[in-house]
Protein backbone atom coordinates (compact mmCIF):
# COMPACT_ATOMS: atom_id res chain seq x y z
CA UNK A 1 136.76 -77.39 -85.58
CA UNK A 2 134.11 -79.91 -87.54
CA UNK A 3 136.72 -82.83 -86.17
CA UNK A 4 136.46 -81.55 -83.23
CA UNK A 5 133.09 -81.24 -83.36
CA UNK A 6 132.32 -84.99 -85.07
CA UNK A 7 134.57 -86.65 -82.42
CA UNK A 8 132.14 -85.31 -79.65
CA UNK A 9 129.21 -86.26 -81.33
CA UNK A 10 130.75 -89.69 -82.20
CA UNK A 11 131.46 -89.61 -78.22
CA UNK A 12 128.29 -88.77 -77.13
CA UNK A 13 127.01 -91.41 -79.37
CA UNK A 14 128.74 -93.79 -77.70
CA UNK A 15 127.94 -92.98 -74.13
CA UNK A 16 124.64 -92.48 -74.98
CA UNK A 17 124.44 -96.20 -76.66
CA UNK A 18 126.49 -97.71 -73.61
CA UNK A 19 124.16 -95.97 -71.31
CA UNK A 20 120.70 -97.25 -72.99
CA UNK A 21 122.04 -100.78 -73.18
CA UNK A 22 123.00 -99.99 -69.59
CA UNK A 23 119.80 -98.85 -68.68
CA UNK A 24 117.94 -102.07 -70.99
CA UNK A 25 119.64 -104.95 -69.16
CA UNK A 26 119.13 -103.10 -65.80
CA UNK A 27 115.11 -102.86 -66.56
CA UNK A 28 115.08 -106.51 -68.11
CA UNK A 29 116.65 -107.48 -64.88
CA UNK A 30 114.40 -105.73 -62.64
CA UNK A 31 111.35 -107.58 -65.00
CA UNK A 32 112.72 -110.84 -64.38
CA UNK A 33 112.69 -109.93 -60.33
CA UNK A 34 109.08 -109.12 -60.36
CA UNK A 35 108.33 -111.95 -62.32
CA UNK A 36 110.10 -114.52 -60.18
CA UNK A 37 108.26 -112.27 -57.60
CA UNK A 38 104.95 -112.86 -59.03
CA UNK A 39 105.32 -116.95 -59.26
CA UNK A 40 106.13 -117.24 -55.96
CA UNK A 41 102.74 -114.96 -54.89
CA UNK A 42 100.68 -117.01 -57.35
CA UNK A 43 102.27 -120.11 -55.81
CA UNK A 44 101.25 -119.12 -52.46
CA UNK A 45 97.78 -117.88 -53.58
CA UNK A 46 96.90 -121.24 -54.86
CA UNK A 47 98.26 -122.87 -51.95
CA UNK A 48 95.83 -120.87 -49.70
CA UNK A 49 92.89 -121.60 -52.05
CA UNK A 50 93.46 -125.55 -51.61
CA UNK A 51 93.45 -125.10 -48.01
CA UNK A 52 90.82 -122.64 -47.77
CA UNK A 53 88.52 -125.40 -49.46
CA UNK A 54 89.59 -127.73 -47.58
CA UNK A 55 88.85 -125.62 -44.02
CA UNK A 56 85.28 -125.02 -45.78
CA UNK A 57 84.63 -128.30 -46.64
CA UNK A 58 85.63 -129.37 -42.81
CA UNK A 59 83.25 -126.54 -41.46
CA UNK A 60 80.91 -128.10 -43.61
CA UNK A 61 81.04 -131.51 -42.22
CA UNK A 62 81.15 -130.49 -38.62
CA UNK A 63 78.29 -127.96 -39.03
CA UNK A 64 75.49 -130.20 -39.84
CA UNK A 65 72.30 -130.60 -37.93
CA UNK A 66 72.89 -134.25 -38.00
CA UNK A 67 76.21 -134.05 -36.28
CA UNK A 68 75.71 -131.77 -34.14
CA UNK A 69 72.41 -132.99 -32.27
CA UNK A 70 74.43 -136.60 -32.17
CA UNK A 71 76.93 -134.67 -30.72
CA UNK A 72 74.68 -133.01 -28.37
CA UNK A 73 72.86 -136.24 -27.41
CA UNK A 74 76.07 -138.38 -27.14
CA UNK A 75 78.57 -135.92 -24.97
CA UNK A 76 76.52 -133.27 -23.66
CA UNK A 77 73.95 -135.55 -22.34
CA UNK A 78 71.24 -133.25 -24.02
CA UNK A 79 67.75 -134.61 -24.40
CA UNK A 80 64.50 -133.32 -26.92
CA UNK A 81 61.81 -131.77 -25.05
CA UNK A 82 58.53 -133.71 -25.23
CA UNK A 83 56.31 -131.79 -27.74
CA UNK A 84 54.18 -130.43 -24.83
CA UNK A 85 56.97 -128.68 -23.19
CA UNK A 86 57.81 -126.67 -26.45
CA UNK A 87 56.82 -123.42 -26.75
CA UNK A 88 56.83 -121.23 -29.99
CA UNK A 89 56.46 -117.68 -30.06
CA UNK A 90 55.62 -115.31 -32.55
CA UNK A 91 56.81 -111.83 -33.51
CA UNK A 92 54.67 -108.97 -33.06
């Protein structure tokens, strides 16, 4: 009965080794996924950074006074009022 008894602990052993290693390479796997995973998110990020600057740094360029009173002089035809004509308000 011990024989008995050893060989199914021996076996049990065994399956329970084949099993973890099993179980290791499965999770190391899955790791190497999620990292792969992660580079290509972090790759993307940093792509959308560089061409978020760049969109800010264009709305930057097309937003200033400068540029667009030219702008509004040149194609809309717009003109300054003559200091008379300008009226200011103020809040009560």
């Amino acid at each position: 009965m011990d024989l008995k008894k050893s060989y199914f602990q021996l076996l049990m052993c065994i399956v329970l080794c084949i099993f973890s290693a099993v179980a290791i390479i499965y999770i190391k796997h899955q790791s190497r996924e999620l990292f792969i995973e992660l580079e290509v998110l972090n790759t993307n990020r940093d792509t959308l950074n560089i061409q978020w600057s760049e969109l800010k740094r264009e709305e930057n360029v097309w937003a200033t006074p400068m540029r667009i009173e030219r702008e509004a002089i040149n194609k809309l035809n717009l003109q300054r009022p003559p200091i008379k004509k300008i009226k200011v308000y103020e809040k009560r």
